[in-house]
N, C-alpha and C. Protein backbone atom coordinates (compact mmCIF):
# COMPACT_ATOMS: atom_id res chain seq x y z
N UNK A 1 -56.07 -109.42 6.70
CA UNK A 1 -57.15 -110.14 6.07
C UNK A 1 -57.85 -109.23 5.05
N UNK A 2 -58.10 -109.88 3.31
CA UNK A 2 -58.86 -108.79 2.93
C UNK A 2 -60.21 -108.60 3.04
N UNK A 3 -60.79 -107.75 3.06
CA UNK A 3 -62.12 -107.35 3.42
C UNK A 3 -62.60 -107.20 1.97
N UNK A 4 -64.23 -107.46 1.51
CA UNK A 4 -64.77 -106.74 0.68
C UNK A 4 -65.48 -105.84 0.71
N UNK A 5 -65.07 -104.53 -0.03
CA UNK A 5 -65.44 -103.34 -0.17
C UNK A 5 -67.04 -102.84 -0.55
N UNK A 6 -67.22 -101.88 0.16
CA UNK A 6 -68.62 -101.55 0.51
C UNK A 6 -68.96 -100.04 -0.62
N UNK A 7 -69.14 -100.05 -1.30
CA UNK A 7 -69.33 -99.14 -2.37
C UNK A 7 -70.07 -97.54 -1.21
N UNK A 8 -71.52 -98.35 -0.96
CA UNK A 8 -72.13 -97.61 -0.09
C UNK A 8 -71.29 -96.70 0.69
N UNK A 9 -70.60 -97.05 1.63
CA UNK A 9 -69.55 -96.42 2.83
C UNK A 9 -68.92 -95.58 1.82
N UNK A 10 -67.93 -96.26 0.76
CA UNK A 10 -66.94 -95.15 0.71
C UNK A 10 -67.78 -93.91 0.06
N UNK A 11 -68.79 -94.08 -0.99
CA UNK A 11 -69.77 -92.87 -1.05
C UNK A 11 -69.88 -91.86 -0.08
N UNK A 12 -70.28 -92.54 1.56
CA UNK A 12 -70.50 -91.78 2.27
C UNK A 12 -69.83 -90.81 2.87
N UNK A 13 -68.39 -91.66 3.12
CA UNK A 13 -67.12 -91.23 3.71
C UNK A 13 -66.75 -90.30 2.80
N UNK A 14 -66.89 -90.17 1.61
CA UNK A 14 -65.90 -89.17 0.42
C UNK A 14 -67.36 -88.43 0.74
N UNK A 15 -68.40 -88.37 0.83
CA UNK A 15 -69.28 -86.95 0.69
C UNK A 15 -69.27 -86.27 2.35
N UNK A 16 -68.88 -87.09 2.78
CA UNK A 16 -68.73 -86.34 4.41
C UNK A 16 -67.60 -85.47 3.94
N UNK A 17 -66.33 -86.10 3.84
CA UNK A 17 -64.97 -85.82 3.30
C UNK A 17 -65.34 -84.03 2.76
N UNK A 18 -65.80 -84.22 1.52
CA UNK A 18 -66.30 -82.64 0.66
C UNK A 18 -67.08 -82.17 1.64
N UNK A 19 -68.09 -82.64 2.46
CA UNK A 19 -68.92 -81.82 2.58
C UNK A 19 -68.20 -80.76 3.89
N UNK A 20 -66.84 -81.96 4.44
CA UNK A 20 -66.05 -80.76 5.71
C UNK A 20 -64.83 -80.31 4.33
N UNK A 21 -64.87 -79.95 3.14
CA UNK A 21 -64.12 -78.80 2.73
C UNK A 21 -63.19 -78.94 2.08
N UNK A 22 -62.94 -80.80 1.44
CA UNK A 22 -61.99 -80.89 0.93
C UNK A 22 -62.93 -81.42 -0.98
N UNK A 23 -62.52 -80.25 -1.56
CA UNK A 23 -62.57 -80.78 -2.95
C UNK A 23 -62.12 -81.76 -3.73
N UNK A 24 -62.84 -82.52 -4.81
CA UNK A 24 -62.56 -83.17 -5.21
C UNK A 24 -61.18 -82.91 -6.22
N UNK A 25 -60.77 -81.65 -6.55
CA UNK A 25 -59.54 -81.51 -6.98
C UNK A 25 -58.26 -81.66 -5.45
N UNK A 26 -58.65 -81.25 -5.02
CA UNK A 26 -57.98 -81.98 -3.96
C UNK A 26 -57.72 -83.34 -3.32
N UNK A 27 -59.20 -84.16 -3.66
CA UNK A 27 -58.72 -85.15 -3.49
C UNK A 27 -57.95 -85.72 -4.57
N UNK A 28 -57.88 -85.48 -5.64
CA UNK A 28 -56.75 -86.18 -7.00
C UNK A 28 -55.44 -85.22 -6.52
N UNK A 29 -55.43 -84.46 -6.14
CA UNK A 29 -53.80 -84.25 -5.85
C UNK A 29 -53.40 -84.97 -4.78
N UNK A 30 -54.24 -85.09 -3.77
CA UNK A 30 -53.58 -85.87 -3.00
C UNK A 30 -53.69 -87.53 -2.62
N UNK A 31 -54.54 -87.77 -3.73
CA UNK A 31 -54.21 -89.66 -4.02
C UNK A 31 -53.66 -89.93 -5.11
N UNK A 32 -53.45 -88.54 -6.30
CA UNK A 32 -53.00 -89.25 -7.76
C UNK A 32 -53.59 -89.66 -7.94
N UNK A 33 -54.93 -89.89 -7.60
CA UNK A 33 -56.08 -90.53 -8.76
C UNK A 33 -56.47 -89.21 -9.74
N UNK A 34 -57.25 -89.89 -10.45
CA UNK A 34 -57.62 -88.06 -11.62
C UNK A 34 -59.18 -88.13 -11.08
N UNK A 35 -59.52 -86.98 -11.75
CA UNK A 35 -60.96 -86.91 -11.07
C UNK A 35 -61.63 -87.65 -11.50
N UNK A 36 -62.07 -88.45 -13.15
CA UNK A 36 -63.01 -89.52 -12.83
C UNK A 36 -62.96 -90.74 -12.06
N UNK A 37 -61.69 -90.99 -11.19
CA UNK A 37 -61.59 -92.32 -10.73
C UNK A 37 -62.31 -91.76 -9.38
N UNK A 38 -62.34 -90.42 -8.92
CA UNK A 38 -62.86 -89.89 -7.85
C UNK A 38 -64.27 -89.81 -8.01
N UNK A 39 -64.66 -89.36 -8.56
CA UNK A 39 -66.28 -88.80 -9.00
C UNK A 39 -66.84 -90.60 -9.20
N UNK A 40 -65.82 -91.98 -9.80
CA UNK A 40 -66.31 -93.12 -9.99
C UNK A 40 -66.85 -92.82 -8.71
N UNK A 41 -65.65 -93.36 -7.72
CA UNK A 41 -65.97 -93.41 -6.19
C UNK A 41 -67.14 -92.77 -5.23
N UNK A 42 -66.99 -91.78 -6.15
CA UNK A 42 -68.30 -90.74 -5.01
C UNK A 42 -69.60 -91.46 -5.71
N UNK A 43 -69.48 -92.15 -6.92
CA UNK A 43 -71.30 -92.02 -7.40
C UNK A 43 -70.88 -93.81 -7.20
N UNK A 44 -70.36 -94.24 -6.71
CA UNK A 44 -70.29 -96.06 -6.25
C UNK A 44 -70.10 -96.79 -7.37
N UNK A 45 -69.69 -96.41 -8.15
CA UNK A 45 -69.41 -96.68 -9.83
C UNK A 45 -68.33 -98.40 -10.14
N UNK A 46 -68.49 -99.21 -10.67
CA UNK A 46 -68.09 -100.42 -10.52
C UNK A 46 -66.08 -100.54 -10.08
N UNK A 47 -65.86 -101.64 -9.34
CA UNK A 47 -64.87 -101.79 -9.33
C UNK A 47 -64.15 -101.43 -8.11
N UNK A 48 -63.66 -102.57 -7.07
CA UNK A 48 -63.00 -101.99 -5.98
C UNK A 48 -61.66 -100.72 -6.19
N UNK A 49 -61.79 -99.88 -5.19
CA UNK A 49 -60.58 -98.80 -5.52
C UNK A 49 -59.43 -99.49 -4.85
N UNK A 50 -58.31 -98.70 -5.87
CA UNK A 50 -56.95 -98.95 -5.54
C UNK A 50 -56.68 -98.81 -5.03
N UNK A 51 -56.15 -99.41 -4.01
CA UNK A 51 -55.07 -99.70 -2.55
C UNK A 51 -54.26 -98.67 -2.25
N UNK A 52 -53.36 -98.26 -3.39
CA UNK A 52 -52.68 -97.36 -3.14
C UNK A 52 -53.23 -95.65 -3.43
N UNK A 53 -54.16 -95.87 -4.02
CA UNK A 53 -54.82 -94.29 -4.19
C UNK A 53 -55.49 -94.28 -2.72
N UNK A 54 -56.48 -94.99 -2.27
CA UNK A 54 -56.68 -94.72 -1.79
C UNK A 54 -56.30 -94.71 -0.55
N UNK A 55 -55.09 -95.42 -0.08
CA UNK A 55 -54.00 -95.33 1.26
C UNK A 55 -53.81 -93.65 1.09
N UNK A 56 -53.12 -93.45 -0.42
CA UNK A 56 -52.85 -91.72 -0.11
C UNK A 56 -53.60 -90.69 0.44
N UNK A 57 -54.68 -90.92 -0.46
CA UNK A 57 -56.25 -90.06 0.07
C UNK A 57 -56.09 -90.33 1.70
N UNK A 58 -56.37 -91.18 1.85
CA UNK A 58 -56.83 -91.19 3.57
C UNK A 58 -55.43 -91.03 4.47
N UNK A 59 -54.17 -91.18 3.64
CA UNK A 59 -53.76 -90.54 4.33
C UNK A 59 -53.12 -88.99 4.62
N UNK A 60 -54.08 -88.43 3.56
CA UNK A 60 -54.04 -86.87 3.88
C UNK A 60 -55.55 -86.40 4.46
N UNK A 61 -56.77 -87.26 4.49
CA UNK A 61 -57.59 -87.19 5.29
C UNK A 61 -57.13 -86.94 6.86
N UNK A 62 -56.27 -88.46 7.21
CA UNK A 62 -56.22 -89.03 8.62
C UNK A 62 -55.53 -87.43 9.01
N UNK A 63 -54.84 -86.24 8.66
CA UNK A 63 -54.79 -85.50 9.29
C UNK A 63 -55.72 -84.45 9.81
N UNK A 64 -56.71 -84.57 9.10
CA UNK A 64 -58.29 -83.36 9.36
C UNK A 64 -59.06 -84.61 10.32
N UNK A 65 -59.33 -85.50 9.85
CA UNK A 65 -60.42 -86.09 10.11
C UNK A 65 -59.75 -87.75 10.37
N UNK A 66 -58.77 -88.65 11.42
CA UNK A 66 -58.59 -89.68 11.33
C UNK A 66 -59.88 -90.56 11.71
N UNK A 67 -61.22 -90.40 11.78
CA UNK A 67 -61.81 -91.10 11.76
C UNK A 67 -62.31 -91.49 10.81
N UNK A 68 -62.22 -90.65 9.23
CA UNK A 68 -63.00 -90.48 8.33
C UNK A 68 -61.97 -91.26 7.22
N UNK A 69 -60.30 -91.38 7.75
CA UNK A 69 -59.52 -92.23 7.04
C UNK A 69 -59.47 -93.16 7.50
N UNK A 70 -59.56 -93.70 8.38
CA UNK A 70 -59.59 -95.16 8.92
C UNK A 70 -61.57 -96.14 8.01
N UNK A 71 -62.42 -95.06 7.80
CA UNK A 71 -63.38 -95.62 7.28
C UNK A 71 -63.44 -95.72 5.51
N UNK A 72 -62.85 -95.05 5.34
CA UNK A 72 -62.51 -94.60 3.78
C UNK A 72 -61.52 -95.90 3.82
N UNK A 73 -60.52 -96.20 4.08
CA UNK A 73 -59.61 -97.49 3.88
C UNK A 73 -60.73 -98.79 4.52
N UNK A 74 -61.25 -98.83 5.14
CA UNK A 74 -61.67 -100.32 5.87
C UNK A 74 -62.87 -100.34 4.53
N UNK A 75 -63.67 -99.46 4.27
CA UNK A 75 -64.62 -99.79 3.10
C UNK A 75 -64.14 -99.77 2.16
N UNK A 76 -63.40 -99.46 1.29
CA UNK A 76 -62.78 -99.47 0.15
C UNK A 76 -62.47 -101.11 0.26
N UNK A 77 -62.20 -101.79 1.62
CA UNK A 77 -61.91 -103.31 1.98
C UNK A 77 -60.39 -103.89 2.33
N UNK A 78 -59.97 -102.98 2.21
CA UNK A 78 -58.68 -103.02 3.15
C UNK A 78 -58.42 -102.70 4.24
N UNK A 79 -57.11 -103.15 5.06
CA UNK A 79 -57.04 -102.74 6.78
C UNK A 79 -56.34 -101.57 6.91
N UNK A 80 -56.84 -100.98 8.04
CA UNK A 80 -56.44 -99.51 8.19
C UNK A 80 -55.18 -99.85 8.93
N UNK A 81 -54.14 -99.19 8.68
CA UNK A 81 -52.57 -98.81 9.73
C UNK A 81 -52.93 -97.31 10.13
N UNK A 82 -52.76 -96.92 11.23
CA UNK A 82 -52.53 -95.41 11.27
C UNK A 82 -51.09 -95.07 10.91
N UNK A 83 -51.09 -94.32 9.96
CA UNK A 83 -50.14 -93.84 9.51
C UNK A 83 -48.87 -92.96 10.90
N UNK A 84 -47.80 -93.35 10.30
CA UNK A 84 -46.58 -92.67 11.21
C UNK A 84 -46.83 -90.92 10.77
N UNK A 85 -46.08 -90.02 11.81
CA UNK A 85 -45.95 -88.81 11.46
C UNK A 85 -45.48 -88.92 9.95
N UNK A 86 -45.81 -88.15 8.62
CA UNK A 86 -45.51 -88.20 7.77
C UNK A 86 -45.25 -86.76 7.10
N UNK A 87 -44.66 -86.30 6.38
CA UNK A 87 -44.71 -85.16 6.06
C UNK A 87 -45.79 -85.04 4.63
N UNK A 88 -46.57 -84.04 4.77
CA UNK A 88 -47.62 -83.64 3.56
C UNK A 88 -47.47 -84.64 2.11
N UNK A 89 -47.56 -85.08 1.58
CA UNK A 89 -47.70 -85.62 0.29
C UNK A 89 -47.16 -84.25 -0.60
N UNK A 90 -46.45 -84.93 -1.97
CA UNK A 90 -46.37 -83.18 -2.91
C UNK A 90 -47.09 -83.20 -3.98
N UNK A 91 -47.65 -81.85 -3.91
CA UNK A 91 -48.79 -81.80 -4.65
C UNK A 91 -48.21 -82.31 -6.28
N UNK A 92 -49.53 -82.12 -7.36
CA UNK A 92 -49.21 -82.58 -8.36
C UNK A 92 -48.24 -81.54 -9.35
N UNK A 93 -48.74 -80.88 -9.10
CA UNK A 93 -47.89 -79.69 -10.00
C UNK A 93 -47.25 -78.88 -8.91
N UNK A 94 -45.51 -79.02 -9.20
CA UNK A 94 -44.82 -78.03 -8.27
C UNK A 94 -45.35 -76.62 -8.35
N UNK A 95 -45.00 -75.89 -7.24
CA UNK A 95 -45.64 -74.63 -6.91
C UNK A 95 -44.89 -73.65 -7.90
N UNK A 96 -43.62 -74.06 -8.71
CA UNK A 96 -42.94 -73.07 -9.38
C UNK A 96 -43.92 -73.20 -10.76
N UNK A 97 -44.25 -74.70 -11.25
CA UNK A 97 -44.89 -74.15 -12.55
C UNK A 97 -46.31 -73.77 -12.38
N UNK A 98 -46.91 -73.88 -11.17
CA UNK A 98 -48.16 -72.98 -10.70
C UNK A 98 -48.02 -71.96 -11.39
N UNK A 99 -47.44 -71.73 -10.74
CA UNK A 99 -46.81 -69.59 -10.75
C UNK A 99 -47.02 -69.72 -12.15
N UNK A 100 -45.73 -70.58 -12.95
CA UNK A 100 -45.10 -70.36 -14.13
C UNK A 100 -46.55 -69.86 -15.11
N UNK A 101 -47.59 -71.48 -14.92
CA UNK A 101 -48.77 -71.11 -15.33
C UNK A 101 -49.73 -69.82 -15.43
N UNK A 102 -50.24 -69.67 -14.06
CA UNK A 102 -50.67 -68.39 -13.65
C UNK A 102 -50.49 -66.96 -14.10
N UNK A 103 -49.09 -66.83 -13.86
CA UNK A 103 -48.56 -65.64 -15.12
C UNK A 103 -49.07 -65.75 -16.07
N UNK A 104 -48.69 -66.95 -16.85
CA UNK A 104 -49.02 -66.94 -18.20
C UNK A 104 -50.52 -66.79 -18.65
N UNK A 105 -51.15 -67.11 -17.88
CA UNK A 105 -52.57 -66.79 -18.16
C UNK A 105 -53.07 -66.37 -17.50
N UNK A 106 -52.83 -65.20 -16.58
CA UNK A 106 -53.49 -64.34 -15.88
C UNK A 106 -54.51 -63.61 -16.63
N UNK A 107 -54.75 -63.58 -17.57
CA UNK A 107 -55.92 -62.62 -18.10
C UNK A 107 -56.68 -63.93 -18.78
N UNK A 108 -56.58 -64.88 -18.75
CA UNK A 108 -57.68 -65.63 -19.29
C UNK A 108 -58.08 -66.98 -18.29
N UNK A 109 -58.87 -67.45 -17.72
CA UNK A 109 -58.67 -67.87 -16.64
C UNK A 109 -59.83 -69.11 -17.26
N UNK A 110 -60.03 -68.99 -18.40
CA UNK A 110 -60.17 -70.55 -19.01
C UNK A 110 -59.60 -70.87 -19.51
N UNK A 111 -58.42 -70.65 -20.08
CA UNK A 111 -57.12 -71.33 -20.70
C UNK A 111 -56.28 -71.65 -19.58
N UNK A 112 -56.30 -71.10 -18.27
CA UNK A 112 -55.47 -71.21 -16.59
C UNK A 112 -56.18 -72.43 -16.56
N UNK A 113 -57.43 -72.76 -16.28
CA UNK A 113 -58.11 -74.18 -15.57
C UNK A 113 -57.60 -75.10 -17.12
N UNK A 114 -57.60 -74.78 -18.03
CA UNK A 114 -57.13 -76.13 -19.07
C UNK A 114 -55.75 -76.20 -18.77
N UNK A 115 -55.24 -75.51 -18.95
CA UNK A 115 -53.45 -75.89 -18.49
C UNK A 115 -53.28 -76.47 -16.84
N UNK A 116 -53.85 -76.03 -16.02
CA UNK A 116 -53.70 -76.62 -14.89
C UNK A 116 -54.37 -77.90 -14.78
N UNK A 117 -55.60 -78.24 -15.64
CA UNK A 117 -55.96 -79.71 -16.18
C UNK A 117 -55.10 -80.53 -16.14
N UNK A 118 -54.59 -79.95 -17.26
CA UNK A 118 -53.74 -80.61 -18.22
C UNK A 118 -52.19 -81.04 -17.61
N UNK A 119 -51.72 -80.37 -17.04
CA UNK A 119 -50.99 -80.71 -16.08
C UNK A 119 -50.67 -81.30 -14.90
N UNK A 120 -52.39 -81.57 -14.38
CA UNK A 120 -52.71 -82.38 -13.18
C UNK A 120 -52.67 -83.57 -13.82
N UNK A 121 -53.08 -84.05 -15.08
CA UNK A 121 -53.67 -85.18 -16.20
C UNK A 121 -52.55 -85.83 -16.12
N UNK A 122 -51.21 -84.73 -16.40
CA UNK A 122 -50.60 -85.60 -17.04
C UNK A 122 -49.39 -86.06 -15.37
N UNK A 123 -49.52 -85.51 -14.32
CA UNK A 123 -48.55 -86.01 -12.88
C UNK A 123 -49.34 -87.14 -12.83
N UNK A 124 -50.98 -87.38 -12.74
CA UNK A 124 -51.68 -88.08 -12.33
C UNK A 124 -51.08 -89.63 -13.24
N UNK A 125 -51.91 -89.07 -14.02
CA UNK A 125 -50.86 -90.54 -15.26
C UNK A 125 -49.60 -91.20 -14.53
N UNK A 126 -48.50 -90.51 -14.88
CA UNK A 126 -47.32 -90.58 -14.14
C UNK A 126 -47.28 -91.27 -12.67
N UNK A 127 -47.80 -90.71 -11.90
CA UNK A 127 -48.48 -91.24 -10.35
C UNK A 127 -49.10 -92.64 -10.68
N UNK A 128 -50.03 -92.53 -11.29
CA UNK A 128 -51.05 -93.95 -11.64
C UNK A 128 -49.96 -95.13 -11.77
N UNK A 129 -49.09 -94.92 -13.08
CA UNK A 129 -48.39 -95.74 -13.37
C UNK A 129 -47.30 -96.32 -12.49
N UNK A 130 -46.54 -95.51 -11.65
CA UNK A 130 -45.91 -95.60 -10.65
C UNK A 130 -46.52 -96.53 -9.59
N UNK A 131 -48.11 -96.23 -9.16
CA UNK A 131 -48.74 -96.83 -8.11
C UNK A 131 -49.06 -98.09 -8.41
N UNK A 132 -49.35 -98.02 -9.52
CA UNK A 132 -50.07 -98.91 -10.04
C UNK A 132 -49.68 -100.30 -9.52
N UNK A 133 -48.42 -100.41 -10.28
CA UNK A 133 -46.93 -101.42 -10.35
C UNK A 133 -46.77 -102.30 -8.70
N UNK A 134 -47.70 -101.35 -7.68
CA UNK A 134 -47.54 -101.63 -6.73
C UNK A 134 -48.37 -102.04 -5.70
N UNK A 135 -50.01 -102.05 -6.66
CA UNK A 135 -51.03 -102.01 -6.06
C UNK A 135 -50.81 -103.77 -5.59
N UNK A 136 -51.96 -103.83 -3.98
CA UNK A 136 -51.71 -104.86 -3.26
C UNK A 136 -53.07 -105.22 -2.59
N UNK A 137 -53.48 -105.96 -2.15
CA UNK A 137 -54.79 -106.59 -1.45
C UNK A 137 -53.70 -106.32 0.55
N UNK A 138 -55.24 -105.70 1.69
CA UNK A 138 -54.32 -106.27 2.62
C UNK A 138 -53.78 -107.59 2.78
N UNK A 139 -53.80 -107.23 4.17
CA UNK A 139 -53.68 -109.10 4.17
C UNK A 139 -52.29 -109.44 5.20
């Protein structure tokens, strides 16, 4: 059945979320959302969130905190499944062009956060579009 989404809650749930340690760059790697669709979310900003971003998010929550993903999905207004054993989600940028990055700008470490931007920008995109195609109401 779908539920309608509670702006309030998921605010709450995503600032509990940061406040036990998970960043908001973390949360875009691990829903493929980019950070303003996150930062929308945290400040209650118009528009129910996506089904599938936010299934991902909570379900790399439901391993720290499954109480805090089961509330993050039911307010957002969809029904919670507990997720099967799953293996980690992969991050947005493989760990080889990390490195690749890193090297390369080891001595300047504001041109490191724009390239690693820029590279989160552009999996995220990629991700979006992918999810997108697939987004769904429960039910």
């Amino acid at each position: 059945m779908h539920q309608t989404w509670d702006a309030t809650r998921v605010m709450a749930v995503l600032a509990t979320v940061k406040d036990n340690g998970m960043s908001v760059k973390e949360m875009t790697q691990l829903s493929g959302a980019n950070r303003s669709t996150i930062y929308r979310w945290m400040s209650g900003g118009e528009g129910q969130p996506d089904y599938d971003l936010v299934n991902r998010l909570a379900r790399a929550i439901w391993r720290r905190h499954p109480e805090l993903a089961r509330e993050l999905v039911e307010a957002s207004g969809y029904a919670w499944a507990e997720p099967a054993d799953e293996p980690e989600p992969e991050p947005l940028i493989p760990p080889e062009v990390l490195a690749a990055l890193e090297s390369a700008y080891a001595d300047d470490p504001e041109l490191l956060r724009r390239a690693v931007e820029a590279q989160e920008a552009i999996a995220t995109e990629r991700r979006a579009e992918g999810l997108s195609r697939r987004q769904r109401p429960a039910g």
